[in-house]
N, C-alpha and C. Protein backbone atom coordinates (compact mmCIF):
# COMPACT_ATOMS: atom_id res chain seq x y z
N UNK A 1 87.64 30.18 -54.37
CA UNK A 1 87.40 30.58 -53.00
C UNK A 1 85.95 30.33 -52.60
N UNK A 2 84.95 31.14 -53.53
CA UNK A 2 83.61 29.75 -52.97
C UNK A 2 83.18 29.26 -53.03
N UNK A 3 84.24 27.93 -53.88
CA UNK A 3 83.84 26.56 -53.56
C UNK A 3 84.33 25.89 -51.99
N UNK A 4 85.41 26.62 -51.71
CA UNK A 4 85.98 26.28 -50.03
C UNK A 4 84.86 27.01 -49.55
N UNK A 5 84.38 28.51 -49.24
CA UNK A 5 83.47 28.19 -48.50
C UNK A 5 82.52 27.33 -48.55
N UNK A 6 81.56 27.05 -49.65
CA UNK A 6 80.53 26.36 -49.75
C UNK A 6 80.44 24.91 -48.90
N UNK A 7 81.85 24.72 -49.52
CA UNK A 7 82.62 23.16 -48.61
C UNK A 7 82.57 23.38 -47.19
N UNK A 8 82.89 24.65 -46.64
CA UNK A 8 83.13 24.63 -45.49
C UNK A 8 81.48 24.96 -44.53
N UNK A 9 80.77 25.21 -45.22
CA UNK A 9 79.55 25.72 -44.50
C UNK A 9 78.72 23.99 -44.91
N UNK A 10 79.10 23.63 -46.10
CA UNK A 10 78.22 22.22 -46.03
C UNK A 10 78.68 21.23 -44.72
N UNK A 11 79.90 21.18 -44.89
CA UNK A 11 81.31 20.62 -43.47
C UNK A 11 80.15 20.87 -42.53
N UNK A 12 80.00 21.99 -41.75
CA UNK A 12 78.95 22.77 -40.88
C UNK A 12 78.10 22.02 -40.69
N UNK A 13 76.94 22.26 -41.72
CA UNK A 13 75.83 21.80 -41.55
C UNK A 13 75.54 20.18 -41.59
N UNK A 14 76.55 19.49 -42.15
CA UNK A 14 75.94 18.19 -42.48
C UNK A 14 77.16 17.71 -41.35
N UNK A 15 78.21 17.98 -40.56
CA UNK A 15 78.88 17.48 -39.56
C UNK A 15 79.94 17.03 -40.09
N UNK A 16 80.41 16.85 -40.88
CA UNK A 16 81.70 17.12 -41.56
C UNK A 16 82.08 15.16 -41.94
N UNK A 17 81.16 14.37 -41.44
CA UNK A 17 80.77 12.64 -41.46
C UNK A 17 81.13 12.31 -40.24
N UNK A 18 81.01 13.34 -39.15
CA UNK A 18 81.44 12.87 -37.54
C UNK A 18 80.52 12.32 -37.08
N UNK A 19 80.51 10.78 -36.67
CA UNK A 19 79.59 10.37 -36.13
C UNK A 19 78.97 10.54 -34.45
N UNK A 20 77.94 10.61 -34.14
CA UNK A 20 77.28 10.77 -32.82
C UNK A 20 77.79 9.65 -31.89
N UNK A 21 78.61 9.88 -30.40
CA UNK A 21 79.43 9.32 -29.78
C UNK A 21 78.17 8.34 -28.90
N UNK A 22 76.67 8.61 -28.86
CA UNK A 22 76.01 7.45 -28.84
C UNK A 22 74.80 7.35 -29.20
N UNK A 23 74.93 6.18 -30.02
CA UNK A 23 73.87 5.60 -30.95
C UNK A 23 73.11 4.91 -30.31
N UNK A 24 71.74 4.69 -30.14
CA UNK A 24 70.87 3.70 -29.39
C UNK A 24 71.18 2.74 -30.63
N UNK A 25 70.78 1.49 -29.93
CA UNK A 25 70.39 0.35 -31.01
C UNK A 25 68.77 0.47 -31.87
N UNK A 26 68.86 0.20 -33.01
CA UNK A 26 67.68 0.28 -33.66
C UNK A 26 66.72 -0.03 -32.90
N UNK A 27 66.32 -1.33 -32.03
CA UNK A 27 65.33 -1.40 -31.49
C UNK A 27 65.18 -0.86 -30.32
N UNK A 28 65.87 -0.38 -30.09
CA UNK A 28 65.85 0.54 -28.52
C UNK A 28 66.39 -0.37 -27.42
N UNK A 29 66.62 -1.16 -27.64
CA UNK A 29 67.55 -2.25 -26.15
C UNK A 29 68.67 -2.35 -26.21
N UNK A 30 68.29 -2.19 -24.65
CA UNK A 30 69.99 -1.90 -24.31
C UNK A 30 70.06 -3.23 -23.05
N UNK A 31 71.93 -3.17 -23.06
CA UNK A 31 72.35 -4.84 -22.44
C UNK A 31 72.31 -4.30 -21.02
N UNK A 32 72.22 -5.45 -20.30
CA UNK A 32 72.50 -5.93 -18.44
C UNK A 32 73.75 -5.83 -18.78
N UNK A 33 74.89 -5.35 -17.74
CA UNK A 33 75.97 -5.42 -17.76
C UNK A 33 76.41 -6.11 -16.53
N UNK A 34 75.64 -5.68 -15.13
CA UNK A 34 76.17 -6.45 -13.52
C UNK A 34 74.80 -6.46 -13.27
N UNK A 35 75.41 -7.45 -11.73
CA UNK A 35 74.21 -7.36 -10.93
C UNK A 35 74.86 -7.07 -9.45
N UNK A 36 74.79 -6.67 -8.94
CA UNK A 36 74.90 -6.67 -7.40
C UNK A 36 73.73 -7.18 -6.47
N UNK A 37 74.53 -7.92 -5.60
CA UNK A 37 75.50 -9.30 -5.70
C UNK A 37 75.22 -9.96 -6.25
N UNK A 38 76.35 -10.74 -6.87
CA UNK A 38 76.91 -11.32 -8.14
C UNK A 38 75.75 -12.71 -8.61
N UNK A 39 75.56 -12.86 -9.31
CA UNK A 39 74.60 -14.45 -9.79
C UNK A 39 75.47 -15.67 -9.04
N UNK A 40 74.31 -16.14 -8.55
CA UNK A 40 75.00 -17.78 -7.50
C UNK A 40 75.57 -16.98 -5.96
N UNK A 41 74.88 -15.55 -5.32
CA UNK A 41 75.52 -15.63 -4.49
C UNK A 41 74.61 -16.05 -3.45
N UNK A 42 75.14 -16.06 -1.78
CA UNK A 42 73.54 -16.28 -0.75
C UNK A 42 73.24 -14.86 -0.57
N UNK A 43 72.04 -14.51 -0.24
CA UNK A 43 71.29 -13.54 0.51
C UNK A 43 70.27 -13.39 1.03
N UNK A 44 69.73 -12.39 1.98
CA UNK A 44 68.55 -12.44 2.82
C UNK A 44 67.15 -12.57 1.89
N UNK A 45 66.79 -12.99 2.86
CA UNK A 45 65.03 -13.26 2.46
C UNK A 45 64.56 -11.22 1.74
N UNK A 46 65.51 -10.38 2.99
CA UNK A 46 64.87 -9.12 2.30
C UNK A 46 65.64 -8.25 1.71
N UNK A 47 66.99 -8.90 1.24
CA UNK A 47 67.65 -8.57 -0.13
C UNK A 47 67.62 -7.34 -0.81
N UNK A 48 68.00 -6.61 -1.23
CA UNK A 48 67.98 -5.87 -2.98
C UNK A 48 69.38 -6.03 -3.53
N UNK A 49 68.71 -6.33 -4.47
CA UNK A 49 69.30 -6.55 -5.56
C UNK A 49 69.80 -5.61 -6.91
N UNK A 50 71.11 -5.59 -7.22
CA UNK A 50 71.09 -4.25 -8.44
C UNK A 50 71.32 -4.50 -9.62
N UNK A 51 70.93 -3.86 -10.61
CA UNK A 51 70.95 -4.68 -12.08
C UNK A 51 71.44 -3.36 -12.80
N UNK A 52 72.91 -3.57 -13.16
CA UNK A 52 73.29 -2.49 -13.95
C UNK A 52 73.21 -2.57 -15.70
N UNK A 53 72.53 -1.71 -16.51
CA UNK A 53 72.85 -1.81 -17.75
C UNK A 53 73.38 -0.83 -18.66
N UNK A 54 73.79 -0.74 -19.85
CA UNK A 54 74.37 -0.10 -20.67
C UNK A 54 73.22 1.13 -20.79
N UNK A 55 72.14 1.26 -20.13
CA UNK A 55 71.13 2.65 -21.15
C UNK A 55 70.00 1.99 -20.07
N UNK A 56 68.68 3.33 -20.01
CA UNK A 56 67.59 2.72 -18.89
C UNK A 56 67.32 1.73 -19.92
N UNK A 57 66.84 0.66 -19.25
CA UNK A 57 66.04 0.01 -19.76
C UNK A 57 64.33 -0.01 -19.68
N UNK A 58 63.58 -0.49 -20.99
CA UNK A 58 61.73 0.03 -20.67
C UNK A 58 61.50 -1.28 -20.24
N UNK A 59 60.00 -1.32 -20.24
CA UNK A 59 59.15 -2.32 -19.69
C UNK A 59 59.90 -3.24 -19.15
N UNK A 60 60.64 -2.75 -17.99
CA UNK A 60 61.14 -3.53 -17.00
C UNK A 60 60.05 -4.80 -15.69
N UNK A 61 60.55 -6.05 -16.06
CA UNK A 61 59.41 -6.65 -15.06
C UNK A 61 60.65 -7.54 -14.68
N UNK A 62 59.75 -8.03 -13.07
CA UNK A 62 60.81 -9.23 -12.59
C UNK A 62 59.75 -10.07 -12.25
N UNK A 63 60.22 -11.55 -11.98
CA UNK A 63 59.48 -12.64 -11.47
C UNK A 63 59.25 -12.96 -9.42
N UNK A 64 60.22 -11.71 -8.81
CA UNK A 64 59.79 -11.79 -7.78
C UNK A 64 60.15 -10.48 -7.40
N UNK A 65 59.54 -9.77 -6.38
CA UNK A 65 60.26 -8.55 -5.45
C UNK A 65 60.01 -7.41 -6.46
N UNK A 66 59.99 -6.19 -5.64
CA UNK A 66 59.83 -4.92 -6.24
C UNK A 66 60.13 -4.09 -6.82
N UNK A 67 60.06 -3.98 -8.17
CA UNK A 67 61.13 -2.96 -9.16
C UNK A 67 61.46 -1.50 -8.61
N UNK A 68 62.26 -1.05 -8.57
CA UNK A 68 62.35 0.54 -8.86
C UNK A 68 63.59 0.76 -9.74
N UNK A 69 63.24 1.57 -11.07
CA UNK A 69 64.23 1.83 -12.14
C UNK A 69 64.34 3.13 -12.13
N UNK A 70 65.86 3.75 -11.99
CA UNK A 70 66.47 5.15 -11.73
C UNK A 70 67.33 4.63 -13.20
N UNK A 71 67.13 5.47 -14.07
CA UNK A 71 68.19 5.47 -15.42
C UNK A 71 68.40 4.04 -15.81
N UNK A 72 70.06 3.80 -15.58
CA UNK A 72 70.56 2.42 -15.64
C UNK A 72 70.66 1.77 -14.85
N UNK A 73 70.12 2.30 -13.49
CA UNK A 73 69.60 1.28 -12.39
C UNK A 73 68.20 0.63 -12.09
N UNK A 74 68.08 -0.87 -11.76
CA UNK A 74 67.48 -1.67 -11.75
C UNK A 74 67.29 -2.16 -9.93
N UNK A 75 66.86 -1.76 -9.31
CA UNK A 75 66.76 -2.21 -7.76
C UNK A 75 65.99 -3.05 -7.48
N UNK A 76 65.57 -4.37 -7.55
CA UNK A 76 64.84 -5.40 -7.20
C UNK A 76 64.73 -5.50 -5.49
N UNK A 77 63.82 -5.30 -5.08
CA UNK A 77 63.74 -5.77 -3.48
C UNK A 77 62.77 -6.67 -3.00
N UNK A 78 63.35 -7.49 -1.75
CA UNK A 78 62.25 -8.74 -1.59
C UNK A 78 61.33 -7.75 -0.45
N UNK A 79 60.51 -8.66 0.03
CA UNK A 79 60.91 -10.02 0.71
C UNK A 79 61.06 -11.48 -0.48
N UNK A 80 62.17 -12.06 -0.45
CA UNK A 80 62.14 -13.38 -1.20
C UNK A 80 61.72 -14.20 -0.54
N UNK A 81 61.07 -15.59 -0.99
CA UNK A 81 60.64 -16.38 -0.37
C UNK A 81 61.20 -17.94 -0.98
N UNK A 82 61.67 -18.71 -0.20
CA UNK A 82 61.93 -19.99 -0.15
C UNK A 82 63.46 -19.97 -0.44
N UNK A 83 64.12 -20.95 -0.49
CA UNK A 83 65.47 -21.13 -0.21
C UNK A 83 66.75 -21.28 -1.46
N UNK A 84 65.66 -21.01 -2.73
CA UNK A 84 66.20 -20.63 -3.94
C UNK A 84 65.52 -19.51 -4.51
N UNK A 85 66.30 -18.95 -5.37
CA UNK A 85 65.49 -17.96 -5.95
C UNK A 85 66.04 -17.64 -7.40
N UNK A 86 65.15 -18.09 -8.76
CA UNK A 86 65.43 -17.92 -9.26
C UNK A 86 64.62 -16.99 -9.71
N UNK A 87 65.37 -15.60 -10.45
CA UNK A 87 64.81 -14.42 -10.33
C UNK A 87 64.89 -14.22 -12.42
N UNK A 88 64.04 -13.99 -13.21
CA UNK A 88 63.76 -13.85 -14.12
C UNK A 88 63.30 -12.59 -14.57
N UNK A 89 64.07 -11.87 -15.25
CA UNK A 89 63.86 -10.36 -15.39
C UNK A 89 63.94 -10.10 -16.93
N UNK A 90 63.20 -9.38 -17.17
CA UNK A 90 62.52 -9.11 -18.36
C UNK A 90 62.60 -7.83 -18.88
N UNK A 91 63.27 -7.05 -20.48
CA UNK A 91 62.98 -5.92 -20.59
C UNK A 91 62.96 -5.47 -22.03
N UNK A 92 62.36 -4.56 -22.42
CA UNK A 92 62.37 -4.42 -23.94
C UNK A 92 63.54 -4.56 -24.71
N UNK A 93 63.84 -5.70 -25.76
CA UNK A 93 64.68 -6.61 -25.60
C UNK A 93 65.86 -7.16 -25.35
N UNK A 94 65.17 -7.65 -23.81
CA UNK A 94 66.35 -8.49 -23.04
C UNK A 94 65.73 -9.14 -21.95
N UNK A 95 66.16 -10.49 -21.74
CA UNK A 95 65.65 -10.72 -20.49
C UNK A 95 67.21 -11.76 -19.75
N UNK A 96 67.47 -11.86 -18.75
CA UNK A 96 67.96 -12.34 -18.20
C UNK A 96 67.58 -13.42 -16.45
N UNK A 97 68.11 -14.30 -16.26
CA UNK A 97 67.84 -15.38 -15.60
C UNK A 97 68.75 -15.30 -14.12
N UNK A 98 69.12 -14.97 -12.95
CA UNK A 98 69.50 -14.87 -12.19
C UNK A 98 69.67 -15.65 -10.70
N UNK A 99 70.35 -16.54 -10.95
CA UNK A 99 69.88 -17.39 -8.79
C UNK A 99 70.79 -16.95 -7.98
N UNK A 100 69.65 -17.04 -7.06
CA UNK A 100 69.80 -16.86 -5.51
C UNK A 100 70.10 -17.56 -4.57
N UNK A 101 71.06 -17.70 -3.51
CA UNK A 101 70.60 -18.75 -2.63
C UNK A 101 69.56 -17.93 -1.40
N UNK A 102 69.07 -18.19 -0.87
CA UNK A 102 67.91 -17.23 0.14
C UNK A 102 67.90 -17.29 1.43
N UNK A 103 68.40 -17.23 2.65
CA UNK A 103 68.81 -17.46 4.14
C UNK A 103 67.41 -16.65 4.62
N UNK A 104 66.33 -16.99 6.01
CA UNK A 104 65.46 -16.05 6.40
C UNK A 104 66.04 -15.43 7.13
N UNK A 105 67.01 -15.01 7.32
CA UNK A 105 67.78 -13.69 8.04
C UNK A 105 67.50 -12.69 7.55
């Protein structure tokens, strides 16, 4: 009888081998999953853009327009300039490559 308890209080303390329902990745990066609106679509010169990923992502940078990062949201906003836009976004590790077509509307 207390070897079942012993079993049952170790069960307890050490979690019985139930694993934690989420694990970061060792290096701490986490994936892009969407973007709103979609890669290759047209949009305005003053645009935002949304970048959904699996976990916040850190040292978030882009190659044009203004970050603001809420959790797993990524909000890029222009003004964009010129009639392509290829938008290059960067984050502790991950970076992804994104075009635009760009209308000055």
């Amino acid at each position: 009888m207390s070897l079942f308890i012993a079993s049952l209080a170790m069960c307890i303390l050490v979690g019985c081998g139930r694993e934690d329902a989420y694990v970061e990745n060792e290096d701490g990066a986490v994936a892009f999953l969407s973007a709103i609106p979609p890669n290759g679509s047209s949009i305005t010169s003053s645009a935002s853009i949304v970048l959904l990923f699996n976990g916040q992502p850190e040292n978030v940078a882009s190659s044009a327009g203004t970050l603001t990062v809420i959790g797993n949201v990524v909000t890029i906003t222009g003004p964009f300039v010129g009639d392509l836009l290829l938008l290059v976004v960067t984050w502790r590790g991950g970076t992804i490559t994104l075009v635009y077509f760009v209308s000055g509307v």
